[in-house]
N, C-alpha and C. Protein backbone atom coordinates (compact mmCIF):
# COMPACT_ATOMS: atom_id res chain seq x y z
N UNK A 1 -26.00 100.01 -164.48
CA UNK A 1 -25.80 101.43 -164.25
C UNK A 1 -25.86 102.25 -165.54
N UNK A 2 -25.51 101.57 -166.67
CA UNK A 2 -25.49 102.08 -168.07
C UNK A 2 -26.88 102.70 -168.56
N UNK A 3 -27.65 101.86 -168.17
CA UNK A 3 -29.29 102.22 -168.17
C UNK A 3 -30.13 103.08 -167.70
N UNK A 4 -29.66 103.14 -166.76
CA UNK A 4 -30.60 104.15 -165.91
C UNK A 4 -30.53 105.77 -166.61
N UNK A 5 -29.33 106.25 -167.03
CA UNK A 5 -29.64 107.81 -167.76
C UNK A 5 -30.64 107.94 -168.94
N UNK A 6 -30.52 106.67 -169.61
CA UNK A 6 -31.41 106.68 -170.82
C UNK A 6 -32.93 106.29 -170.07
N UNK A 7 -33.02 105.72 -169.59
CA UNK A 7 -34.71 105.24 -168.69
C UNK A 7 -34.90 106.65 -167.91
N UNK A 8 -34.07 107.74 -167.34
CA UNK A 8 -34.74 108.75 -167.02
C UNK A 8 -34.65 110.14 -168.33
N UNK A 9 -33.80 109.92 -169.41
CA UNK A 9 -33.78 110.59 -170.85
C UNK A 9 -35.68 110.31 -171.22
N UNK A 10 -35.62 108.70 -171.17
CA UNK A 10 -36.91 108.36 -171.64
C UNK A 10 -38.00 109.11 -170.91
N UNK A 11 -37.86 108.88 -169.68
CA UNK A 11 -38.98 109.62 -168.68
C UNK A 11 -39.40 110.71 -168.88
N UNK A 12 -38.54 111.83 -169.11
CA UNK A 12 -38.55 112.84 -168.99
C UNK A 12 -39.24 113.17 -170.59
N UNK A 13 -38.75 112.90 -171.46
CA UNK A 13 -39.36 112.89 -173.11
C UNK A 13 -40.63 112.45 -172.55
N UNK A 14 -40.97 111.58 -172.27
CA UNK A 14 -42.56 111.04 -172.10
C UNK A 14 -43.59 112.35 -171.79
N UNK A 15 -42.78 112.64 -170.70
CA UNK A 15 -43.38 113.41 -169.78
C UNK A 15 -44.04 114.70 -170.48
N UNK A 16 -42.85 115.33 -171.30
CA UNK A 16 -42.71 117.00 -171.73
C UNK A 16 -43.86 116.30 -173.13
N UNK A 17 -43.65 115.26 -173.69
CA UNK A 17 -45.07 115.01 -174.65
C UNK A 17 -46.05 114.78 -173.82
N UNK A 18 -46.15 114.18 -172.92
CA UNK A 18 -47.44 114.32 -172.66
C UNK A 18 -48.25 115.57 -172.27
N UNK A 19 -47.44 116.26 -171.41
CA UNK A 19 -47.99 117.78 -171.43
C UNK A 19 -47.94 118.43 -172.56
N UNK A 20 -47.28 118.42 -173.30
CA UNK A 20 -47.46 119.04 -175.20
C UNK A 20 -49.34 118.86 -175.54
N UNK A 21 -49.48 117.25 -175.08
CA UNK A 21 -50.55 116.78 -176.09
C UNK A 21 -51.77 117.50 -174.84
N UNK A 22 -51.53 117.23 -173.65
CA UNK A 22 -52.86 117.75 -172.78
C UNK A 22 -53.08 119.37 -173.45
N UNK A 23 -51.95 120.28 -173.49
CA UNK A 23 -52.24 121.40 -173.92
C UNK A 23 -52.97 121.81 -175.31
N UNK A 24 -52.49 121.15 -175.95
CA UNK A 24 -53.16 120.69 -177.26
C UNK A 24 -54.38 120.22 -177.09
N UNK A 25 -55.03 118.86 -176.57
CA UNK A 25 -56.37 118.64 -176.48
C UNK A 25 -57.00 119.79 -175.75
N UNK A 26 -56.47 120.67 -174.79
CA UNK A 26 -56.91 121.71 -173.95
C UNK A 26 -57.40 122.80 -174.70
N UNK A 27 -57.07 123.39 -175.85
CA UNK A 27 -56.76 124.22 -176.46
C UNK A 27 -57.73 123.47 -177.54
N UNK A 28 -57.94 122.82 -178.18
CA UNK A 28 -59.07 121.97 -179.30
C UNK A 28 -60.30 122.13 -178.76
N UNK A 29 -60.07 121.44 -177.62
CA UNK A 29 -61.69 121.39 -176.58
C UNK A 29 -62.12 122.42 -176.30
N UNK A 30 -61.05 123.96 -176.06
CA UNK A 30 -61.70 125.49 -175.97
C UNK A 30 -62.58 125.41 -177.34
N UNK A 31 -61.97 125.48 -178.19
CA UNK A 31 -61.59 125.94 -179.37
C UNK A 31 -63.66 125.54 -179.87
N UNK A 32 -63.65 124.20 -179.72
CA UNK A 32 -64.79 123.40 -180.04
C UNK A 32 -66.00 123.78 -179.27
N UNK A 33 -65.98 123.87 -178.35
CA UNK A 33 -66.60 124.57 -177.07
C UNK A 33 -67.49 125.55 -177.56
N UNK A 34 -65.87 126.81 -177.63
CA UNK A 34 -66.44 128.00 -178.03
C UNK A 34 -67.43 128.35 -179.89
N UNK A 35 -66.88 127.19 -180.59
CA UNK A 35 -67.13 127.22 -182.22
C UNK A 35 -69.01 126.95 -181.98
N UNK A 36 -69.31 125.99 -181.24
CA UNK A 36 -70.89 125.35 -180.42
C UNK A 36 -71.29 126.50 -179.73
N UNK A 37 -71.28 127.08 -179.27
CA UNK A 37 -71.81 128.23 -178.12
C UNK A 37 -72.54 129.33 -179.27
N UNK A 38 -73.27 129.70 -178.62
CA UNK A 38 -74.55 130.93 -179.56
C UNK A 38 -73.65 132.63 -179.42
N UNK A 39 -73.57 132.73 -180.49
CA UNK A 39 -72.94 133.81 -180.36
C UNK A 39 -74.12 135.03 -180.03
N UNK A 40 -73.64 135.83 -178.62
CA UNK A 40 -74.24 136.70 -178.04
C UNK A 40 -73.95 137.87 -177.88
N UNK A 41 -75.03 138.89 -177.87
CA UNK A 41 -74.63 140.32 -177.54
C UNK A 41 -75.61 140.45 -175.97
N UNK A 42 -75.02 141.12 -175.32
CA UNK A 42 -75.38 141.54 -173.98
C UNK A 42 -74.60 142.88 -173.56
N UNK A 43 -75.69 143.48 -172.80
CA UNK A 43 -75.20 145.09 -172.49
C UNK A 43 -74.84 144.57 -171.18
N UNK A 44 -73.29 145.42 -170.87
CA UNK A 44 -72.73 144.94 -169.67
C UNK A 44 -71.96 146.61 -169.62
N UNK A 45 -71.55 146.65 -168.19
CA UNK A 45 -70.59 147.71 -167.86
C UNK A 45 -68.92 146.66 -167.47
N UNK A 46 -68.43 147.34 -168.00
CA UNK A 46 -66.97 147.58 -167.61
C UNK A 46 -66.51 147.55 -165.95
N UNK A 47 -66.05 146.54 -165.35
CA UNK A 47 -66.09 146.59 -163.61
C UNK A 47 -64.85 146.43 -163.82
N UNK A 48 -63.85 145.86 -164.52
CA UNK A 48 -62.57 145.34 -164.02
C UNK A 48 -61.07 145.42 -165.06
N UNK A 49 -60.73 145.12 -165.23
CA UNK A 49 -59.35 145.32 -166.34
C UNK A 49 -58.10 145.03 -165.51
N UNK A 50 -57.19 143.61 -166.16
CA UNK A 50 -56.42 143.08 -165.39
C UNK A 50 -55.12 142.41 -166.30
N UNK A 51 -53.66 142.52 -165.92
CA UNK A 51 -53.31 141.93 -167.31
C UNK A 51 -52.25 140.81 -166.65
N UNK A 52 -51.87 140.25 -166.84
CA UNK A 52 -50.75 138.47 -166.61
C UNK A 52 -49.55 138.90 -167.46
N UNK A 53 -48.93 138.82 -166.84
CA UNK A 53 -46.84 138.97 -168.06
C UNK A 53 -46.34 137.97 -167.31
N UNK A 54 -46.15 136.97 -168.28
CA UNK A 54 -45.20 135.38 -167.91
C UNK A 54 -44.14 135.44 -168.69
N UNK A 55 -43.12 135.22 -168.37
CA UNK A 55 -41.92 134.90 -169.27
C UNK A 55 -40.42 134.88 -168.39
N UNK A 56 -39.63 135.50 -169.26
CA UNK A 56 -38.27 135.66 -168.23
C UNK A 56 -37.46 136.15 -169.21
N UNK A 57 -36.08 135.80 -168.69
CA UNK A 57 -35.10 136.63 -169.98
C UNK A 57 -35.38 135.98 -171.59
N UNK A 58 -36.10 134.98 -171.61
CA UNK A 58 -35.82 134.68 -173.12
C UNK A 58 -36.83 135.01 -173.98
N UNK A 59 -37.73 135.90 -173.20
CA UNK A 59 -39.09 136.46 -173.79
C UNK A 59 -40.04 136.31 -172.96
N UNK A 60 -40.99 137.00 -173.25
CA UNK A 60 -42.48 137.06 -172.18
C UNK A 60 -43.73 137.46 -173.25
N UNK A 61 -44.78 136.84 -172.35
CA UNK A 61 -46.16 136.68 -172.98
C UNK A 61 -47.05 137.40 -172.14
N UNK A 62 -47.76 138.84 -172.59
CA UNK A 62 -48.46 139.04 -171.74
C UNK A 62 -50.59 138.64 -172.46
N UNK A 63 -51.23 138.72 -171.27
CA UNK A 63 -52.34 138.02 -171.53
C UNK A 63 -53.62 139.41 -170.80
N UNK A 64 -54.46 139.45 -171.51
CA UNK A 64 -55.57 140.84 -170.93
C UNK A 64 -56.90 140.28 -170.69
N UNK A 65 -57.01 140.84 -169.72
CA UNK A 65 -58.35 140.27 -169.25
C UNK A 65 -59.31 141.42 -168.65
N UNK A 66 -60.87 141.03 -168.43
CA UNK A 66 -61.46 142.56 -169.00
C UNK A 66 -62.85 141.41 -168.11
N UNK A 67 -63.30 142.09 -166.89
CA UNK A 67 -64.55 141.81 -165.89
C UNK A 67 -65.79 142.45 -166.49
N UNK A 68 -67.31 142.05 -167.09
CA UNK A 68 -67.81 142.66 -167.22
C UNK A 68 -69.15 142.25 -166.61
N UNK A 69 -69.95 143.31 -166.18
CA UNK A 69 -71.06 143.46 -165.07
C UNK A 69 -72.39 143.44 -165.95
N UNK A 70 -73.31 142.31 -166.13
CA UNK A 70 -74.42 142.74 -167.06
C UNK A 70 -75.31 143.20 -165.94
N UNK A 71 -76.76 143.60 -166.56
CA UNK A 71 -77.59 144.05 -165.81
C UNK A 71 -78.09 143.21 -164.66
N UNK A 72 -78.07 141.92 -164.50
CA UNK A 72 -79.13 141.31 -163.45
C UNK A 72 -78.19 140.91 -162.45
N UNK A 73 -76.81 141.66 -162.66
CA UNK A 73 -75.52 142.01 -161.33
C UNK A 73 -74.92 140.66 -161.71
N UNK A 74 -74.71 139.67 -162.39
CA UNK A 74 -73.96 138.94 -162.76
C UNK A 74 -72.65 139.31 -162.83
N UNK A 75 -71.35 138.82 -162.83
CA UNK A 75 -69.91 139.41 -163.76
C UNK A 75 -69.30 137.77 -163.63
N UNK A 76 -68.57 138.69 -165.47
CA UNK A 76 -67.89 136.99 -165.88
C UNK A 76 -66.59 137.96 -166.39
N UNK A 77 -65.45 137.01 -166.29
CA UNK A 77 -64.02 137.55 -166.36
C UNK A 77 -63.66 137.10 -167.89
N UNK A 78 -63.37 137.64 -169.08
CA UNK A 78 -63.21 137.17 -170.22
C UNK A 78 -61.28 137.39 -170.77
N UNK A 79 -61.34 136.50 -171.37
CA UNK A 79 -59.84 136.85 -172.05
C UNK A 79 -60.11 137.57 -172.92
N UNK A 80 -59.04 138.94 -173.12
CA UNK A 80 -59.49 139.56 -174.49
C UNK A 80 -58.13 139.86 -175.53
N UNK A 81 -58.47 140.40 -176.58
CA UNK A 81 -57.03 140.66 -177.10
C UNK A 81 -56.89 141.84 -176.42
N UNK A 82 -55.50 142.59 -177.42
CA UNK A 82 -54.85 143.55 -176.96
C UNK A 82 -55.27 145.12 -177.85
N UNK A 83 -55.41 144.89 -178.78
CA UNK A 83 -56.61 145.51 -179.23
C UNK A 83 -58.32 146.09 -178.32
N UNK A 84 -58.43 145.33 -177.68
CA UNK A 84 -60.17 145.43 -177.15
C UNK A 84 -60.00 146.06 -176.09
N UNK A 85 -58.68 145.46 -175.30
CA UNK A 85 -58.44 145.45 -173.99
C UNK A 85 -57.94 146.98 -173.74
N UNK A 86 -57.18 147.61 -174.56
CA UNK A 86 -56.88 148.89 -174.81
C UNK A 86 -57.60 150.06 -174.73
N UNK A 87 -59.16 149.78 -175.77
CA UNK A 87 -60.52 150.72 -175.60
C UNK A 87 -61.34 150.43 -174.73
N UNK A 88 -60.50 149.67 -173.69
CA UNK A 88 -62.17 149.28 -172.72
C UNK A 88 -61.47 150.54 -171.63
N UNK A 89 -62.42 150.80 -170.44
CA UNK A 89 -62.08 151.63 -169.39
C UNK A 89 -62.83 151.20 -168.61
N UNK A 90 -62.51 150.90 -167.46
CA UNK A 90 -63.37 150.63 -166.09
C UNK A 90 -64.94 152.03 -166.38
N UNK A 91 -65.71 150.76 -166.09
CA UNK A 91 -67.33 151.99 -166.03
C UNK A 91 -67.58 152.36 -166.98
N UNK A 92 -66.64 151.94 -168.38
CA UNK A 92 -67.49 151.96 -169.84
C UNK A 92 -68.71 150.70 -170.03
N UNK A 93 -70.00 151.34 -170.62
CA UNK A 93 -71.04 150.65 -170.75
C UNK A 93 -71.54 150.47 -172.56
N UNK A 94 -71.47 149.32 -172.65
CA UNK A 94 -72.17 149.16 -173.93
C UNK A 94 -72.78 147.90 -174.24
N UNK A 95 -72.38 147.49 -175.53
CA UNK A 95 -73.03 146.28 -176.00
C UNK A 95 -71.82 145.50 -175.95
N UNK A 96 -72.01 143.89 -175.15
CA UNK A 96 -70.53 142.80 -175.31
C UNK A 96 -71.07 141.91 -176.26
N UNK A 97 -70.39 141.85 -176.99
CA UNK A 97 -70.44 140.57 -178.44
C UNK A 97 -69.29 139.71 -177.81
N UNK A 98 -69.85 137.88 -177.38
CA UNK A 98 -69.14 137.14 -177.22
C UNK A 98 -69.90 135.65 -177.77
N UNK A 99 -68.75 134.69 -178.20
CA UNK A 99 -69.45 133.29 -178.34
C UNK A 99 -68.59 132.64 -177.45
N UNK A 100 -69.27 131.80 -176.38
CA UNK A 100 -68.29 131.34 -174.81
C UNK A 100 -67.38 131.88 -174.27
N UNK A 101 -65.88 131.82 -174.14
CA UNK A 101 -65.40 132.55 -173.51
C UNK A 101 -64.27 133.57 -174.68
N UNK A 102 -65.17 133.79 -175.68
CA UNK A 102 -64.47 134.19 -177.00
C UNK A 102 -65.33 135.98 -177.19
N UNK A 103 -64.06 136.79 -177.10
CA UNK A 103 -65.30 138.24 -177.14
C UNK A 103 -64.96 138.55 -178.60
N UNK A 104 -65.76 138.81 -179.10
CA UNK A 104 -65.97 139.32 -180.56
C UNK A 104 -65.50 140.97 -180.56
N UNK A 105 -66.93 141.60 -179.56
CA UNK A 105 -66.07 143.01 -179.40
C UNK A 105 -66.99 143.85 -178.65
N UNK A 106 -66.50 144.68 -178.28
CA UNK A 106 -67.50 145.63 -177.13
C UNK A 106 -67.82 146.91 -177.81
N UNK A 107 -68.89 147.50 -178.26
CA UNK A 107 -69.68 148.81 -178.49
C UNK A 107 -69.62 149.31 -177.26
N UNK A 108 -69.10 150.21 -176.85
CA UNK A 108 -69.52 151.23 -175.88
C UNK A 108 -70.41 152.29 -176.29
N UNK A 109 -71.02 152.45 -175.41
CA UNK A 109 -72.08 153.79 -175.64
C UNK A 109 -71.93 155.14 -174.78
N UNK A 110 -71.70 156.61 -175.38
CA UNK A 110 -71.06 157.23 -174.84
C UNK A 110 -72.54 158.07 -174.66
């Protein structure tokens, strides 16, 4: 009976590292992904603007995200900072600078 708290102490440590390390390889493999990918400019319009707030009382993380429409009616949903995400406006059109799912920055054209 002595055993068993420490064999589920152990379990549970296992566990919270192993999700540590998936997030980590998760986050490398973006990272690598995106470093390989051709960095591109493409004229797209502005279709969408959306933002995520996770947290609770001990702090929160919010996350911005920004839909954009190129010409041949395609749309891809990008993470952006908070900075970018700020000057964009639904139905602004310009130039998108991105390398994979990494945006560099959007020229709008007025």
């Amino acid at each position: 009976m002595e055993i068993l708290p420490f064999i589920i102490i152990a379990v549970a440590g296992l566990l919270v590292v192993g999700i540590f390390v998936l997030i980590i390889v998760s986050l490398i493999t973006t990272f690598i992904r995106n470093a390989s990918s051709p960095r591109l400019a493409r004229e797209a319009r502005v279709v969408g603007k959306r933002l995520h707030v996770s947290g609770g009382k001990s702090g929160s993380s919010t996350y911005y995200y920004a839909t954009f429409e190129f010409p041949n009616g395609s749309r891809e949903e990008f993470g952006v900072g908070s900075k970018i995400y700020a000057m964009l406006a639904e139905g602004d059109f310009g130039t998108l600078h991105f390398q994979g799912t990494y945006v560099w920055e959007f020229n709008r054209r007025i």
